[in-house]
Protein backbone atom coordinates (compact mmCIF):
# COMPACT_ATOMS: atom_id res chain seq x y z
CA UNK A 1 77.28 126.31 144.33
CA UNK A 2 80.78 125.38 144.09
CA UNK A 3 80.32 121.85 144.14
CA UNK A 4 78.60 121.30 141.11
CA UNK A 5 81.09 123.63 139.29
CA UNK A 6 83.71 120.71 140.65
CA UNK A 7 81.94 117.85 139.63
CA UNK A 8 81.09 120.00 135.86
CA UNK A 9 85.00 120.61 135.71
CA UNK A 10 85.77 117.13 136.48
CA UNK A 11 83.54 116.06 133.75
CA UNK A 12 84.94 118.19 131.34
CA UNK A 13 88.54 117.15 132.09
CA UNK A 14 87.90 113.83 131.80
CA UNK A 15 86.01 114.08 128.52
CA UNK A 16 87.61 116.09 126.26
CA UNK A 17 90.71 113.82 125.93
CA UNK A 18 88.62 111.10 124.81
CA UNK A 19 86.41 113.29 122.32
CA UNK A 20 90.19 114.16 119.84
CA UNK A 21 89.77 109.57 119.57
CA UNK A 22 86.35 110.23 117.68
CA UNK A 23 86.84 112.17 115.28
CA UNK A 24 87.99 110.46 111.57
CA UNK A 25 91.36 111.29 109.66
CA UNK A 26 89.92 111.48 106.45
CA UNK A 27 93.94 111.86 104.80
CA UNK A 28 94.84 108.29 106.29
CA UNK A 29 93.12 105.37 105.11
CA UNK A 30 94.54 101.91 105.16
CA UNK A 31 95.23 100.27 101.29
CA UNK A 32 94.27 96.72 100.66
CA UNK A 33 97.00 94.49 100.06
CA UNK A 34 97.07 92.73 96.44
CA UNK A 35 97.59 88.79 95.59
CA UNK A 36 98.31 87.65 92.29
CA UNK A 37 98.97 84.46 92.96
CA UNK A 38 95.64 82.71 93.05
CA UNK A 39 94.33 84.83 89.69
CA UNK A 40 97.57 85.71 87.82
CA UNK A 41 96.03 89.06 87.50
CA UNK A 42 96.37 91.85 91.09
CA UNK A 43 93.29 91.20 93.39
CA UNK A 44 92.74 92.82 96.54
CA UNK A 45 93.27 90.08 99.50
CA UNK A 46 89.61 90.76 101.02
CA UNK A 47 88.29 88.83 97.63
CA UNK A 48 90.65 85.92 97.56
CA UNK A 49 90.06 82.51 98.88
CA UNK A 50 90.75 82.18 102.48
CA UNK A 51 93.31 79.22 101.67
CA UNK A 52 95.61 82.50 100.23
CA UNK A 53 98.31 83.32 103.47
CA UNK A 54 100.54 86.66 102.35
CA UNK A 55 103.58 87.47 104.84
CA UNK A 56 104.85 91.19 103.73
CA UNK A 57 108.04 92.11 104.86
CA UNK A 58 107.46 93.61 107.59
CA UNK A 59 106.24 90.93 109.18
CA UNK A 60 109.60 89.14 108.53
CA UNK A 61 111.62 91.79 109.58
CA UNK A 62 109.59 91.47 112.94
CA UNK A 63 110.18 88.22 113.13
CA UNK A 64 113.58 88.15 112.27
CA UNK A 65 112.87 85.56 109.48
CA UNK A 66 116.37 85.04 107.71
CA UNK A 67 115.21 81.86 104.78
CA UNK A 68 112.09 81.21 103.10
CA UNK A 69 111.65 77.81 104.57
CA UNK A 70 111.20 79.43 107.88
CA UNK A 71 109.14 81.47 106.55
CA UNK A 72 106.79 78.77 105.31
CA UNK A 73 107.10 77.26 108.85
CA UNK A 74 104.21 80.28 109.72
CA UNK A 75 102.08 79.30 107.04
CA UNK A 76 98.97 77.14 108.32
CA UNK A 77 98.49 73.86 106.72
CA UNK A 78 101.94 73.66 105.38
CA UNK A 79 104.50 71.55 106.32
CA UNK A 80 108.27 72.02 105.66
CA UNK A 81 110.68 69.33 106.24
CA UNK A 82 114.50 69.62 106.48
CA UNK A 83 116.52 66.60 106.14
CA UNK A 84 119.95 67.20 108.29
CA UNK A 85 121.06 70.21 109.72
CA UNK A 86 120.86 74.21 108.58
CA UNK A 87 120.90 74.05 104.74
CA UNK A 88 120.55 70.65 104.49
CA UNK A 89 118.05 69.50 101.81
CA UNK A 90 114.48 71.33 103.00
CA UNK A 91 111.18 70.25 101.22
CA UNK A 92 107.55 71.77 101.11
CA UNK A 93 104.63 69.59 101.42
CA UNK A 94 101.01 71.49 100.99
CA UNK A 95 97.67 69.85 102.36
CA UNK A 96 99.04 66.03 102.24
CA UNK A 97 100.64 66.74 98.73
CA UNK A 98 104.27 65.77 98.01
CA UNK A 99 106.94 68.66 97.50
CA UNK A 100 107.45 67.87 93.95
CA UNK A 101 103.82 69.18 93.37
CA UNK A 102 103.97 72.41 94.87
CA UNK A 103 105.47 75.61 92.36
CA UNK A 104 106.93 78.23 93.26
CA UNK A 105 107.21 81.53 91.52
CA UNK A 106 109.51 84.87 91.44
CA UNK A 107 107.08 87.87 90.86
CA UNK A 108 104.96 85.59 88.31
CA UNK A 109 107.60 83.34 86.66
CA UNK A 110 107.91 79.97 86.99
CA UNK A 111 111.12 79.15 88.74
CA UNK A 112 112.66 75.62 87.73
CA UNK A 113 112.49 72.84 90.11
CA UNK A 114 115.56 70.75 89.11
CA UNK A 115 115.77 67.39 88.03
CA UNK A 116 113.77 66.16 90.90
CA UNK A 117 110.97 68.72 90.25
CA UNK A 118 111.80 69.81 94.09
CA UNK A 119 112.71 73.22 95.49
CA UNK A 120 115.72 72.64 97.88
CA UNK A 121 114.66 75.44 100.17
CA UNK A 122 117.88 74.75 102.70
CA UNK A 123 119.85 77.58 101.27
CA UNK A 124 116.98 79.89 99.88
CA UNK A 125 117.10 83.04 101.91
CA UNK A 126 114.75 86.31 102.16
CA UNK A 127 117.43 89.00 100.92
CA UNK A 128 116.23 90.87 98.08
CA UNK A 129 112.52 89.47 98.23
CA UNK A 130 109.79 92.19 99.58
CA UNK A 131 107.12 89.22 100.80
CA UNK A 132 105.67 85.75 99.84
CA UNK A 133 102.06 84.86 99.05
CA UNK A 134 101.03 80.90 99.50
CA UNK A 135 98.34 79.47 97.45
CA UNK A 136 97.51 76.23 99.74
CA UNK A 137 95.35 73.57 97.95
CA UNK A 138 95.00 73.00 94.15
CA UNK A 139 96.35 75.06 91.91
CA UNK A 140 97.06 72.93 88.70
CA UNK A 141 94.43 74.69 86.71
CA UNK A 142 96.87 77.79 86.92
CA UNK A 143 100.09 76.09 86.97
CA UNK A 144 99.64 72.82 85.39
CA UNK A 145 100.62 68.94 87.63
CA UNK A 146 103.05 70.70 89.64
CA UNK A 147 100.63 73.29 91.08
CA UNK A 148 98.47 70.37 92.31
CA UNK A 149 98.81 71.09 95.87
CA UNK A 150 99.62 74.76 95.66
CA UNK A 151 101.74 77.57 94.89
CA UNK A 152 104.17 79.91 96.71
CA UNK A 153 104.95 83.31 94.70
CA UNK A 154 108.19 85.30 96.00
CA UNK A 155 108.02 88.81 95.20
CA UNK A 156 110.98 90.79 94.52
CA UNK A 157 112.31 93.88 96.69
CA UNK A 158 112.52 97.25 94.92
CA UNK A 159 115.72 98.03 94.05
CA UNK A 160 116.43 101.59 95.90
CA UNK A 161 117.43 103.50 93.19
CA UNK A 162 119.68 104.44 90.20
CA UNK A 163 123.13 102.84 89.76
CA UNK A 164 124.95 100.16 92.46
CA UNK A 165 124.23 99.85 95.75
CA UNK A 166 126.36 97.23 98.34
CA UNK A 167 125.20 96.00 101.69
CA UNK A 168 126.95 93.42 103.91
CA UNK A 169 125.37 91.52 107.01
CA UNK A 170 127.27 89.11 109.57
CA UNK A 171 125.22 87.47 112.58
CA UNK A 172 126.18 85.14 114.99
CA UNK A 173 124.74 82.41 117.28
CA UNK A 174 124.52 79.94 119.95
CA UNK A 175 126.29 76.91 118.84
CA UNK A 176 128.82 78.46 116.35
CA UNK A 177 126.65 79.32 113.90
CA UNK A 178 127.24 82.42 112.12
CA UNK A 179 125.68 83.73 108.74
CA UNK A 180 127.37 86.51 106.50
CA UNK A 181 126.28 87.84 103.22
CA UNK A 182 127.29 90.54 100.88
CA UNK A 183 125.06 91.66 98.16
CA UNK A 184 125.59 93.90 95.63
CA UNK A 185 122.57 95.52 92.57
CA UNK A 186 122.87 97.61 89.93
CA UNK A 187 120.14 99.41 87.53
């Protein structure tokens, strides 16, 4: 008699811990993520094209991504090319297209490419921007010849609150390199 009172005890024990994993948190659901940058108007991610890459930033934070052409480096299907060493000139080609026909945008504006129509992306880093969604492939019907072989949108950080706020950063690395930056907003 004792035995199966062992073996119904064992059972127990090693069920009930597993029976708290199947029950559903109805107060914690998981929000889509929204891209703009393929529409111009928010869309949630699962109905975008699957050319459309967004990297949040926590994602950079995790990888300890410091400049947006590193950033890009992530991005299938996109190649980023930098002529010299760190912060030399640093170009984005897109699907075989040349860097002077790929746009890029801050929260929706069209940022200026310079004479050249290029984005030097050598000395473009990630402070202050909250993510980065890449439109690979055609996207001159949206932004006109330059958008021909795609788009990358930065999106601006939130500022964190009222009034100015400071922050300074120094890092260091193998081979003398070192990186310091001080940046200061106001609202």
């Amino acid at each position: 008699v004792a035995f199966p009172k062992i073996i119904l005890g064992g059972w127990i024990v090693f069920l009930v811990p597993f029976s708290s994993f199947c029950q559903d948190d109805a107060l914690s659901r998981e929000l889509s993520s929204m891209v703009v940058v393929e529409t111009r108007s928010p869309q949630p991610l699962s109905q975008t094209s699957p050319w459309i890459s967004v990297i949040s930033a926590e994602e950079l934070k995790q990888r300890q991504i410091y400049f947006v052409g590193d950033a890009l480096l992530t991005v299938p299907g996109l190649a980023v090319v930098r002529s010299g060493q760190v912060g030399g000139q640093t170009s984005l080609f897109s699907r075989g297209a040349e860097s002077n026909h790929v746009t890029f945008l801050l929260d929706g504006r069209k940022l200026n490419g310079g004479f050249s129509g290029q984005y030097n992306l050598g000395h473009l880093g990630m402070d202050g921007l909250s993510g980065l969604e890449v439109l690979r492939g055609s996207a001159s019907t949206l932004y006109g010849s330059e958008g021909a072989g795609g788009a990358v949108m930065l999106r601006s950080g939130q500022l964190p609150g009222k009034g100015v706020v400071s922050s300074v950063g120094v890092s260091g690395g193998a081979h003398g390199t070192f990186r310091g930056d001080l940046r200061t907003t106001f609202r």
